[in-house]
Protein backbone atom coordinates (compact mmCIF):
# COMPACT_ATOMS: atom_id res chain seq x y z
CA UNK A 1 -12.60 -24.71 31.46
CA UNK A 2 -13.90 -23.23 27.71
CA UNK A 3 -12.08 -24.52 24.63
CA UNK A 4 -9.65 -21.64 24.35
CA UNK A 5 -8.84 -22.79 28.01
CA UNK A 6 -8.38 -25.99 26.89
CA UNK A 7 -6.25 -25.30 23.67
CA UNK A 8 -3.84 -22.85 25.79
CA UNK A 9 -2.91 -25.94 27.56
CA UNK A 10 -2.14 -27.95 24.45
CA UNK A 11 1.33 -28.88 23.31
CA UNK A 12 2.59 -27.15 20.34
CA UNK A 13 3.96 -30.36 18.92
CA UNK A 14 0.77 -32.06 18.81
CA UNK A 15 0.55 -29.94 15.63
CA UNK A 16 2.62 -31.34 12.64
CA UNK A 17 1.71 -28.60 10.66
CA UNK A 18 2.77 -25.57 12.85
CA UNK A 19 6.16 -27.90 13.41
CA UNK A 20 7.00 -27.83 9.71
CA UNK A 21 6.11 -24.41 9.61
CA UNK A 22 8.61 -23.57 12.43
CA UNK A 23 11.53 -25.47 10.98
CA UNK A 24 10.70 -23.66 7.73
CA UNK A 25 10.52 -20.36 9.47
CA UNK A 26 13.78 -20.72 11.13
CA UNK A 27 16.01 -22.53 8.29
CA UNK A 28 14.98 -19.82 6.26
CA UNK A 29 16.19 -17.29 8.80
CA UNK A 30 19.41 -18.59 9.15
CA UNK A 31 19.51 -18.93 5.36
CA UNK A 32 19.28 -15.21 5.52
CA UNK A 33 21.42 -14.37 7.87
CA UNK A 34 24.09 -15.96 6.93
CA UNK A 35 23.71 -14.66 3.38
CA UNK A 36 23.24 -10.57 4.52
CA UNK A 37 27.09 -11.47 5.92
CA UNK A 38 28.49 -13.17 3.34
CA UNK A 39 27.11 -10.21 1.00
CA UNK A 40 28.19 -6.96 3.11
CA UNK A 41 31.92 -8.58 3.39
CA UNK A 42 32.12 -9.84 -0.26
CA UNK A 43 30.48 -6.02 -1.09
CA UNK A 44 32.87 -4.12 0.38
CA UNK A 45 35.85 -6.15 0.08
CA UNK A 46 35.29 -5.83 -4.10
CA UNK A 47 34.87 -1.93 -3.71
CA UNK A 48 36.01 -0.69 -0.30
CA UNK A 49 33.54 1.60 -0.23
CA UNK A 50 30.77 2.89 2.51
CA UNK A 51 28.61 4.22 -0.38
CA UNK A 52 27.73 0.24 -1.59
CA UNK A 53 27.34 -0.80 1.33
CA UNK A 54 24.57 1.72 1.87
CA UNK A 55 22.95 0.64 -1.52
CA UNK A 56 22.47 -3.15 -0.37
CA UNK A 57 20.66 -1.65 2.31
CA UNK A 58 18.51 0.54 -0.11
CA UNK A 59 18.43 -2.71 -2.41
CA UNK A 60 16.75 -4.26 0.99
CA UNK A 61 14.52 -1.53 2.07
CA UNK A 62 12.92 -0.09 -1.25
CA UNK A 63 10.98 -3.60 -1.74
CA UNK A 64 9.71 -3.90 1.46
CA UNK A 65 7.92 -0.72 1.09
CA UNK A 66 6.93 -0.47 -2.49
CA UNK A 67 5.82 -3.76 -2.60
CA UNK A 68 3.86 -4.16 0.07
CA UNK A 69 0.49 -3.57 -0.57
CA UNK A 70 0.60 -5.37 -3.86
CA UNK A 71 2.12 -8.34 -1.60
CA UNK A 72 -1.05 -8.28 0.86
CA UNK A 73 -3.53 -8.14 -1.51
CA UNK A 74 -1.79 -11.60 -3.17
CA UNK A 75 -1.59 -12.86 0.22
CA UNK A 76 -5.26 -12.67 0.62
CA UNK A 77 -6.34 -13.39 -3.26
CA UNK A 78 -4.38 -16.47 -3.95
CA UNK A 79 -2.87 -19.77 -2.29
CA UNK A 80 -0.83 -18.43 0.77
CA UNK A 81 1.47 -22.25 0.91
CA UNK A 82 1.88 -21.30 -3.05
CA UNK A 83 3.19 -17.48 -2.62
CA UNK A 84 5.56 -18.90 0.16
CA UNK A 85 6.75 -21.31 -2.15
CA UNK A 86 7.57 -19.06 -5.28
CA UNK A 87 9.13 -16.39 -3.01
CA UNK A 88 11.63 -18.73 -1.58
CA UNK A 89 12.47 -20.49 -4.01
CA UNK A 90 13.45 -17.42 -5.72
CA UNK A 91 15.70 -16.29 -2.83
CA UNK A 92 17.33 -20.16 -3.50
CA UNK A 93 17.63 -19.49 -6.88
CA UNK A 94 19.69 -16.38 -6.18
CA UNK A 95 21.54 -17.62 -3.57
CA UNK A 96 22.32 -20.32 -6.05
CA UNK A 97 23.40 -17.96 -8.90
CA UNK A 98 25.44 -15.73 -6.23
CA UNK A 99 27.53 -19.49 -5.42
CA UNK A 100 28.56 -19.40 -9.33
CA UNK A 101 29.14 -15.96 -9.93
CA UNK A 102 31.56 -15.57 -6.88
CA UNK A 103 32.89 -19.23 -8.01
CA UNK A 104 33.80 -17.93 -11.28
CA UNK A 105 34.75 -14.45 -10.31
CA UNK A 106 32.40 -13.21 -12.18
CA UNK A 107 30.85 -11.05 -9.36
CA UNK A 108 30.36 -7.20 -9.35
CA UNK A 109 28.82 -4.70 -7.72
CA UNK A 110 26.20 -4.71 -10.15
CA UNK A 111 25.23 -8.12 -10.14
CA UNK A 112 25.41 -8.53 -6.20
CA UNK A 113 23.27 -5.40 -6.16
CA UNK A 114 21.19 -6.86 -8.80
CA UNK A 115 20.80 -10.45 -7.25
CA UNK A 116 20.27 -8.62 -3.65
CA UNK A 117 16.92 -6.46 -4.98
CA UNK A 118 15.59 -9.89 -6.45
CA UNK A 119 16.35 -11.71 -2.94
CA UNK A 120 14.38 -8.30 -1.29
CA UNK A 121 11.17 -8.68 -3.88
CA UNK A 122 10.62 -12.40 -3.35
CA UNK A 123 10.89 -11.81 0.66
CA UNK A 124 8.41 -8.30 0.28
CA UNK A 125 5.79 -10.71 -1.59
CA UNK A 126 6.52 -14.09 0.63
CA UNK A 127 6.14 -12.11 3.93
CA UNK A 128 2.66 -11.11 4.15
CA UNK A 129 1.38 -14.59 2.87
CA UNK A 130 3.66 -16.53 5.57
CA UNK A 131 2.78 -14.44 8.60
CA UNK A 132 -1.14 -14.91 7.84
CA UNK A 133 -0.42 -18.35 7.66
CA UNK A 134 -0.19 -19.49 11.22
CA UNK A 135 -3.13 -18.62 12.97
CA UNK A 136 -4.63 -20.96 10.75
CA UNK A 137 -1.94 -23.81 11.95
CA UNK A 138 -3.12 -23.21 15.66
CA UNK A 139 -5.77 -22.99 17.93
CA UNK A 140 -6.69 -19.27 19.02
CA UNK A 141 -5.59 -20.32 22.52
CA UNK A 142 -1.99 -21.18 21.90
CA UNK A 143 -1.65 -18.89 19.22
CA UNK A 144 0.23 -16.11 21.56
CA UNK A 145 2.63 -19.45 22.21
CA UNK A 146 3.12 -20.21 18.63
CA UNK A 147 4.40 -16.51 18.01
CA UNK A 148 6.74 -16.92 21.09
CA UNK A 149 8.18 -20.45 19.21
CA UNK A 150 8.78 -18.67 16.23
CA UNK A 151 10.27 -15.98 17.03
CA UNK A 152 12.66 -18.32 19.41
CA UNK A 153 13.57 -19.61 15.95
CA UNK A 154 13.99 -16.14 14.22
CA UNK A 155 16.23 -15.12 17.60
CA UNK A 156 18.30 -18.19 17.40
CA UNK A 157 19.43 -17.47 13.57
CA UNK A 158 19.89 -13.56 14.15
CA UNK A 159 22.55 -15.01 17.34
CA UNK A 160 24.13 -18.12 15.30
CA UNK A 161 23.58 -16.96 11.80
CA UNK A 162 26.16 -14.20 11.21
CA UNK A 163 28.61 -16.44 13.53
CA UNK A 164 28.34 -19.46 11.36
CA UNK A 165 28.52 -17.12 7.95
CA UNK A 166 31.46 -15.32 9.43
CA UNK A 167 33.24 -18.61 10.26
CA UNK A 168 32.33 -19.89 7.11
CA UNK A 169 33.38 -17.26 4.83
CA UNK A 170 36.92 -18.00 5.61
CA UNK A 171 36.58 -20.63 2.98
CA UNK A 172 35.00 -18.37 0.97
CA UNK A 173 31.68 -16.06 0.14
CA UNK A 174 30.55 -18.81 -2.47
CA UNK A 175 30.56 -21.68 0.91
CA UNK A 176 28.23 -19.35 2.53
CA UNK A 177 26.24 -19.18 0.14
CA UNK A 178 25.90 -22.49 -0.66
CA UNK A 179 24.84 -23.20 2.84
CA UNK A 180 22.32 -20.49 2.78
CA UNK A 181 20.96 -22.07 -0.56
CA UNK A 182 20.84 -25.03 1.02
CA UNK A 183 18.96 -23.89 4.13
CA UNK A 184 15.75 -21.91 1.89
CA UNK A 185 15.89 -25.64 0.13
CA UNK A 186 15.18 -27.39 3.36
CA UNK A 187 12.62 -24.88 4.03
CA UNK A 188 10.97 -25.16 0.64
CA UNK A 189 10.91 -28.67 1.32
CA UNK A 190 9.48 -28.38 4.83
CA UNK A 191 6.59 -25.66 3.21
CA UNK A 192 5.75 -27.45 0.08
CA UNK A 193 4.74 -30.59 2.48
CA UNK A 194 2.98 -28.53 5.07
CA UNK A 195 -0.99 -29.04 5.10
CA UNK A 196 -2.76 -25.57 5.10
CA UNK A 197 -6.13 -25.43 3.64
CA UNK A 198 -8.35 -22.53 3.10
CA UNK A 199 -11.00 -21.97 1.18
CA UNK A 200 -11.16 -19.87 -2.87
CA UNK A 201 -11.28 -16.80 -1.72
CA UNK A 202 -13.71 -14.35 -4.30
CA UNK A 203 -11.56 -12.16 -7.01
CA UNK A 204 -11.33 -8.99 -6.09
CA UNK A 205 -8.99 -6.43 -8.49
CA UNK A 206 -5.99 -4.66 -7.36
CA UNK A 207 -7.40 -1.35 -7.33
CA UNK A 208 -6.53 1.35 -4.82
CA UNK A 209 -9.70 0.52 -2.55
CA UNK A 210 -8.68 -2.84 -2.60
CA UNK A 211 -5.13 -2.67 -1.49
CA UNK A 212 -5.57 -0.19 0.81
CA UNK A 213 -8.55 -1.81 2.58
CA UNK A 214 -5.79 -3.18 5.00
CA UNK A 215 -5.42 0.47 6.17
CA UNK A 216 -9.42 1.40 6.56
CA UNK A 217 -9.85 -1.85 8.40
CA UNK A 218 -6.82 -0.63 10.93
CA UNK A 219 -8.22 2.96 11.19
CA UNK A 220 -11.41 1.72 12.31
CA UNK A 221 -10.33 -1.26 14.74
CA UNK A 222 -9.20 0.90 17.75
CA UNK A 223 -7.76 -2.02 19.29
CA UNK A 224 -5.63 -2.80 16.07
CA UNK A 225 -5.03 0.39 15.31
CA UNK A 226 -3.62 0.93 18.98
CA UNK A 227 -1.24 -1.72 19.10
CA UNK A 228 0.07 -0.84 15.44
CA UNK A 229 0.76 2.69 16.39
CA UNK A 230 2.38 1.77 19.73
CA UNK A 231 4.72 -0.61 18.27
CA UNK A 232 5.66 2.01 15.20
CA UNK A 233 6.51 4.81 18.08
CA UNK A 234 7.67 2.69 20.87
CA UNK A 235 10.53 1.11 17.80
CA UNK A 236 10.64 4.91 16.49
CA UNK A 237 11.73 6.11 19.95
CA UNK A 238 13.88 3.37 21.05
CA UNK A 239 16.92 2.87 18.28
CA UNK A 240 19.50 3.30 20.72
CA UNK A 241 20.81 0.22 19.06
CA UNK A 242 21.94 2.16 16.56
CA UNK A 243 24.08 4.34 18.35
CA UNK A 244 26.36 1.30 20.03
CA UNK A 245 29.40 1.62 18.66
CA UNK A 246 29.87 5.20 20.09
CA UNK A 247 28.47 3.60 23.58
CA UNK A 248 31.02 0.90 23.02
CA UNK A 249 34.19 3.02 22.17
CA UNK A 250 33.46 6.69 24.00
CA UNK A 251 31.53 5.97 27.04
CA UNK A 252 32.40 1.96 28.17
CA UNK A 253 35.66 2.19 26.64
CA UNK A 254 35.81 -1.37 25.27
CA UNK A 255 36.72 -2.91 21.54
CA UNK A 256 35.39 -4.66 18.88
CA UNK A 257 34.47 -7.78 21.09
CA UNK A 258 32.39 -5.34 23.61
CA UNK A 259 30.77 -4.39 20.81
CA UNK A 260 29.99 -7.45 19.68
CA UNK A 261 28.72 -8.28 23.29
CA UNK A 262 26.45 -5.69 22.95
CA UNK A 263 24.79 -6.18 19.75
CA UNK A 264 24.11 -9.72 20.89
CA UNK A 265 22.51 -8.77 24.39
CA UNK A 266 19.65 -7.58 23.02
CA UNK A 267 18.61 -10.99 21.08
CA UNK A 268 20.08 -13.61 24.20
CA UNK A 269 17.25 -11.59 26.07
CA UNK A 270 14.88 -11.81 23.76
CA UNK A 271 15.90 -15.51 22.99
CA UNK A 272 15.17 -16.43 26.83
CA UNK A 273 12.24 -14.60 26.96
CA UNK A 274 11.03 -16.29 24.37
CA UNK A 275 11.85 -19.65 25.64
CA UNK A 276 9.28 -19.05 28.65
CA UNK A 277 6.87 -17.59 26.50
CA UNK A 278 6.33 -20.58 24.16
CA UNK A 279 5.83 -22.58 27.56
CA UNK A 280 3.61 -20.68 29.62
CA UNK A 281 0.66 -19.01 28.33
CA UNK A 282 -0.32 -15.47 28.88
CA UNK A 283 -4.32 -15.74 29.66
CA UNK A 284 -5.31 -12.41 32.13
CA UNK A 285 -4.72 -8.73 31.71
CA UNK A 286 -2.57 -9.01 27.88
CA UNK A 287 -3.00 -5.16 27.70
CA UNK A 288 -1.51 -4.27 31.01
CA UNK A 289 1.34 -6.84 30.09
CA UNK A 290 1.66 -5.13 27.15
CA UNK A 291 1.96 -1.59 27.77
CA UNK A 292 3.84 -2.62 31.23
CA UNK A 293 6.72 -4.14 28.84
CA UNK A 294 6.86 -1.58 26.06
CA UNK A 295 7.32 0.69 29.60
CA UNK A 296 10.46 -1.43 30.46
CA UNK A 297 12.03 -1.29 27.08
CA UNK A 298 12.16 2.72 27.85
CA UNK A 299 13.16 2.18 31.04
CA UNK A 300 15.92 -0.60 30.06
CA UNK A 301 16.73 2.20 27.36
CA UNK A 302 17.10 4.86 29.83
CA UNK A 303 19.25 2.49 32.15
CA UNK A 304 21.41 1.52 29.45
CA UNK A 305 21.46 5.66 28.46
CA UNK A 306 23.02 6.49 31.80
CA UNK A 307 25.21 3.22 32.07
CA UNK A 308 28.93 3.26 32.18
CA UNK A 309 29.64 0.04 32.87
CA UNK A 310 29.84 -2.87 30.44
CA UNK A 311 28.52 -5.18 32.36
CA UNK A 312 25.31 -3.06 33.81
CA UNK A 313 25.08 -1.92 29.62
CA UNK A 314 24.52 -5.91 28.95
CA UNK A 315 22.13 -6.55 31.32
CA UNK A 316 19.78 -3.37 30.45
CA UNK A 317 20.28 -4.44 26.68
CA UNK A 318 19.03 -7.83 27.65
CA UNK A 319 15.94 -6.87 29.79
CA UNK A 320 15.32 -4.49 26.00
CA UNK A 321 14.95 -7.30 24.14
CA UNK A 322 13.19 -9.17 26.74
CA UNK A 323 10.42 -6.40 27.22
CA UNK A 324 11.02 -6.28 23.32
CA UNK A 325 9.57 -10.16 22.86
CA UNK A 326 6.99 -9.70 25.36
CA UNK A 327 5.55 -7.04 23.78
CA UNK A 328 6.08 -8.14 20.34
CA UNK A 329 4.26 -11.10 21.06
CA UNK A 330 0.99 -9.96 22.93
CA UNK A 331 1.22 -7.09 19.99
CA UNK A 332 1.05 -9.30 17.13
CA UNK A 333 -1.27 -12.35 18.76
CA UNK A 334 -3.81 -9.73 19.07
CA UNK A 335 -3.49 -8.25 15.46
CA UNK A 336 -3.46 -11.56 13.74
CA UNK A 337 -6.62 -12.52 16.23
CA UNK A 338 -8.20 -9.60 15.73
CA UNK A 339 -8.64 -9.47 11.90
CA UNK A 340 -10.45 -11.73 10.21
CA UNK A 341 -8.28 -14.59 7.96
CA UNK A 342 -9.86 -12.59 4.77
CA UNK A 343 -7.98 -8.97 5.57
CA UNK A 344 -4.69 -10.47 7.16
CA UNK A 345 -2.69 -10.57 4.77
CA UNK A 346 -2.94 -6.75 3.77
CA UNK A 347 -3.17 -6.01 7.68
CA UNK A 348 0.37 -7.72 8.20
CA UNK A 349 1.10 -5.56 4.84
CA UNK A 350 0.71 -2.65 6.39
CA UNK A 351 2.19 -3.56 9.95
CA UNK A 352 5.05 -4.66 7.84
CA UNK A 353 5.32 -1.28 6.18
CA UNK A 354 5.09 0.40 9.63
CA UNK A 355 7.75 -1.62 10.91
CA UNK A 356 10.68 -1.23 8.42
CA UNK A 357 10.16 2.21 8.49
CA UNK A 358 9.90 2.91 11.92
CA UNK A 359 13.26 0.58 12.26
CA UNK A 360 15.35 2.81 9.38
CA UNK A 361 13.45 5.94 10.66
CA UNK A 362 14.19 5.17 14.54
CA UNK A 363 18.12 4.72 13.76
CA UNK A 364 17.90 8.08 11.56
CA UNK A 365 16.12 9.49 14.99
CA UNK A 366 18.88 8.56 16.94
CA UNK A 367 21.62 9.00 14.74
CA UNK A 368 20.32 13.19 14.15
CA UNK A 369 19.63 13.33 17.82
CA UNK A 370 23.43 12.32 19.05
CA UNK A 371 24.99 14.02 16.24
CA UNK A 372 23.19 17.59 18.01
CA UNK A 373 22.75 16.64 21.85
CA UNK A 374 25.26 13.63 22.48
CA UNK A 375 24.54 9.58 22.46
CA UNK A 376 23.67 9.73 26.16
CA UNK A 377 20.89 12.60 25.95
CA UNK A 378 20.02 10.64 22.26
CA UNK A 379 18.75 7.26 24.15
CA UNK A 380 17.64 8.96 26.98
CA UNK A 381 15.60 11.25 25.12
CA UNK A 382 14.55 7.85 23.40
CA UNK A 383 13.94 6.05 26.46
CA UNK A 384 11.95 8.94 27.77
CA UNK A 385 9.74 9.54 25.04
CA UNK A 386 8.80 5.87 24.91
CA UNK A 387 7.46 6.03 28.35
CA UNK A 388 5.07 9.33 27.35
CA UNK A 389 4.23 7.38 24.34
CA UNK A 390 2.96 4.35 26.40
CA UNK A 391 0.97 6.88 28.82
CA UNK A 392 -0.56 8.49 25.79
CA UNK A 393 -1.72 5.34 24.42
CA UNK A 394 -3.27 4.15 27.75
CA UNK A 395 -5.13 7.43 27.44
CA UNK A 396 -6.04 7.05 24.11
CA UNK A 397 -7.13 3.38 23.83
CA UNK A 398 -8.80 2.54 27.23
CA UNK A 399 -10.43 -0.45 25.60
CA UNK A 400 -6.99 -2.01 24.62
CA UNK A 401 -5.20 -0.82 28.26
CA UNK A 402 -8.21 -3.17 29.87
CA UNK A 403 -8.41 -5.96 27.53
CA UNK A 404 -8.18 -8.99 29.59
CA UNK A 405 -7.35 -11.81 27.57
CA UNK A 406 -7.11 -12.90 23.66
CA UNK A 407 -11.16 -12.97 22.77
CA UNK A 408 -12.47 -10.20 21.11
CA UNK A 409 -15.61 -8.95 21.66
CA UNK A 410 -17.78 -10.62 19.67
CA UNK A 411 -20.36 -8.87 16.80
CA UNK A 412 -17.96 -5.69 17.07
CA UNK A 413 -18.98 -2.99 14.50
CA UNK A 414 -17.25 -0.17 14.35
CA UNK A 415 -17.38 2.85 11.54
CA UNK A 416 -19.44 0.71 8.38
CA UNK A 417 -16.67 -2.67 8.80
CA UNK A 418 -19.47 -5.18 8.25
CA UNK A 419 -16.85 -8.46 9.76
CA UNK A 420 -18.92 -9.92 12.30
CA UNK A 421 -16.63 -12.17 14.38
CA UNK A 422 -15.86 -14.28 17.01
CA UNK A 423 -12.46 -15.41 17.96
CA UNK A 424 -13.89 -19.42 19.34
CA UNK A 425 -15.32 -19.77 15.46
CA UNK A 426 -12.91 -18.56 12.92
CA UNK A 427 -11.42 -21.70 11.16
C-alpha cells in the first residue's frame, strides 16, 4: 500500500485543521442563507416590486464576475487565512449594520441594495483564497473525501438555512440577521485560529498576463481544461431547476408545498450522496465515474422531463443532485490536484467565473427554451444535450475518460507550462 493508499484510509478528524475549516465553511453557509431570505422578503415587502428583487440578484452576480480575476491573483499573492478573514468579516460587518438599519427603520431599497453589493465583493475576493485553501489542510489521498465533507456542510445550510431564516423572520428581518451575523462571527473565529502555513510567495503585478495566467494554465492542461468545460455545459444544459414552478403547477398539479418538495429534492440527494462520499473513497477509474454521473444527471433530467407524477418528479430530482455531488466532487478533486498550490487560486477564479455564469446562463437557457417549445421539450432538450455533451467530451479528452485514479502524471509538460509536478510531493 503507497502513501496516497495509506492517507485515503485516514480519518478526516485526525485533522484539526481541516475540522475548523469545515465548521467555518458551513457556519458561514448558513450565515448566508439565512441572510439571502431575510433580504428577498424584507426587499420586496418595502417595495412590492419584481424589478428589486431582480437587482439583489444583479447586486449578487456583477461581483462574482468582475471581481474575479483580481480575487485570484490576491488569493495566490498574499496570506490566503488573511483574505478569508477580511472578506468575512466584512459580510459580519454588514450583516451587523443591516440588524440596525431594519431596527431603526431606517432601511431602503438603497441601502439594502447598497449593503447587499458590499456582502457580494467581500464573498467574490474571500472565495478564491478559501477554496485553494484545503488541499493544503489534507493529504492528496483524502482530498476527494474532504470535498465530499464540505460540501455535506454547504448542502445541509442550503436545506436548513432558508427554513430557519423563514421561521425566524416572523420575529423580524433584524433577528435573522442577527443570527446570520452571529454565524460569519463563529466562523471568523473558527478561521482566524486555523493553522495554514505556506510559504511568501514572489510579487508578481496585477497586469493582464498575470491575472489571466489562470486561463493559459487551463487552456493548456487538457485534463483541467476538460473537466472545466464539462461542468460549464453539463450546468448550462441542465437548469431544469429553473423551470419548477411551471412543473409544479401545470404538469403535477400540486401547490406551494409541492413546490417546495421539489426545490429541496435536489439538495436531500445531494446531501446523502455526500454523506457516503466523505466515507468511502473513490480510488479506480475517477473519469469513468465522472462522465458516468454527469450522464445520469441528463438522464435524471430527462426522467424528471417526462414525469407526471410527484412522487416519480422527487425521486429523479434526487438521483440529479446525487449524480450532481458525484460529479462535482471527482470534478473539483482533480482541478485543485491538478494545479499546482502557486496557480490555484486564479484557477478556482476562473472555474468560479465559469460557474456563475453557466448557472444564470443555464436558467436563461431554459427559461427561452420553454417560453418557445414548452417546459417538457425545455428539460428534455436539456437532458438530451447533456448526454451529447458527455459523449463529446469522452471523444475529445481520451486522457481524462481513462484516468484511473487522483495522481497525475508526473513531469507533464504541455504547450511551454514549465510546472513540473507530482501529486505524492506537493506540500
Amino acid at each position: 500500500m503507497d502513501s496516497m493508499e495509506q492517507a485515503a484510509d485516514e480519518s478526516l478528524l485526525k485533522h484539526r485543521a481541516f475540522v475548523a475549516f469545515w465548521l467555518a465553511r458551513t457556519c458561514s453557509s448558513f450565515g448566508f442563507q439565512m441572510f439571502s431570505v431575510a433580504i428577498s422578503w424584507q426587499i420586496y415587502a418595502l417595495t412590492n416590486s419584481a424589478m428589486a428583487l431582480g437587482i439583489i440578484g444583479l447586486m449578487q452576480f456583477l461581483p462574482s464576475v468582475l471581481l474575479a480575476l483580481p480575487a485570484g491573483h490576491l488569493a495566490d499573492q498574499l496570506d490566503r487565512r488573511r483574505i478569508v478573514l477580511l472578506g468575512q468579516l466584512i459580510e459580519c460587518a454588514a450583516l451587523v449594520a443591516l440588524l440596525f438599519l431594519t431596527l431603526f427603520n431606517w432601511a431602503g431599497k438603497i441601502e439594502i441594495w447598497g449593503l447587499v453589493f458590499l456582502i457580494s465583493v467581500a464573498k467574490a475576493l474571500e472565495w478564491p483564497a478559501i477554496t485553494s485553501m484545503l488541499p493544503s489542510l489534507v493529504p492528496p489521498g483524502i482530498l476527494a473525501r474532504a470535498m465530499a465533507s464540505t460540501s455535506v456542510g454547504s448542502q445541509a445550510a442550503v436545506i436548513v438555512g432558508p427554513t430557519l431564516g423563514g421561521l425566524l423572520y416572523v420575529a423580524g428581518p433584524d433577528v435573522v440577521y442577527g443570527v446570520s451575523a452571529a454565524f460569519y462571527l463563529l466562523s471568523l473565529l473558527l478561521v482566524a485560529r486555523l493553522r495554514y502555513e505556506r510559504p511568501p510567495q514572489p510579487r508578481l503585478p496585477m497586469n493582464l498576463p498575470n491575472l489571466f495566467a489562470g486561463v493559459r494554465f487551463i487552456r493548456d492542461r487538457k485534463d483541467v481544461l476538460g473537466v472545466i468545460s464539462l461542468d460549464l455545459f453539463a450546468v448550462l444544459l441542465g437548469g431544469a431547476t429553473a423551470l419548477l414552478p411551471i412543473f409544479a403547477q401545470d404538469i403535477l398539479h400540486t401547490g406551494p408545498w409541492g413546490l417546495g418538495l421539489l426545490r429541496g429534492a435536489p439538495s436531500v440527494g445531494a446531501l446523502l450522496v455526500g454523506l457516503w462520499l466523505s466515507r468511502n473513497k473513490l480510488e479506480k477509474h475517477v473519469g469513468m465515474i465522472m462522465f458516468g454521473s454527469v450522464a445520469g444527471f441528463g438522464i435524471a433530467t430527462l426522467v424528471f422531463a417526462l414525469s407526471t407524477q410527484l412522487w416519480l418528479s422527487l425521486l429523479a430530482l434526487a438521483a440529479l443532485g446525487g449524480f450532481d455531488m458525484v460529479s462535482m466532487v471527482i470534478r473539483g478533486a482533480l482541478v485543485q490536484l491538478d494545479t499546482p498550490d502557486d496557480m490555484r487560486g486564479r484557477v478556482n477564479a476562473v472555474n468560479a467565473i465559469f460557474i456563475n455564469t453557466s448557472n444564470q446562463l443555464g436558467e436563461f437557457e431554459s427559461g427561452m427554451l420553454a417560453a418557445w417549445f414548452g417546459a417538457v421539450p425545455a428539460a428534455a432538450i436539456g437532458g438530451i444535450g447533456t448526454l451529447v455533451v458527455v459523449g463529446v467530451w469522452m471523444a475529445l479528452f481520451p486522457h481524462l475518460r481513462k484516468r484511473q485514479n487522483w495522481k497525475m502524471i508526473p513531469n507533464m509538460k504541455r504547450r511551454g507550462i514549465k510546472h513540473e509536478f507530482s501529486l505524492l510531493s506537493w506540500h
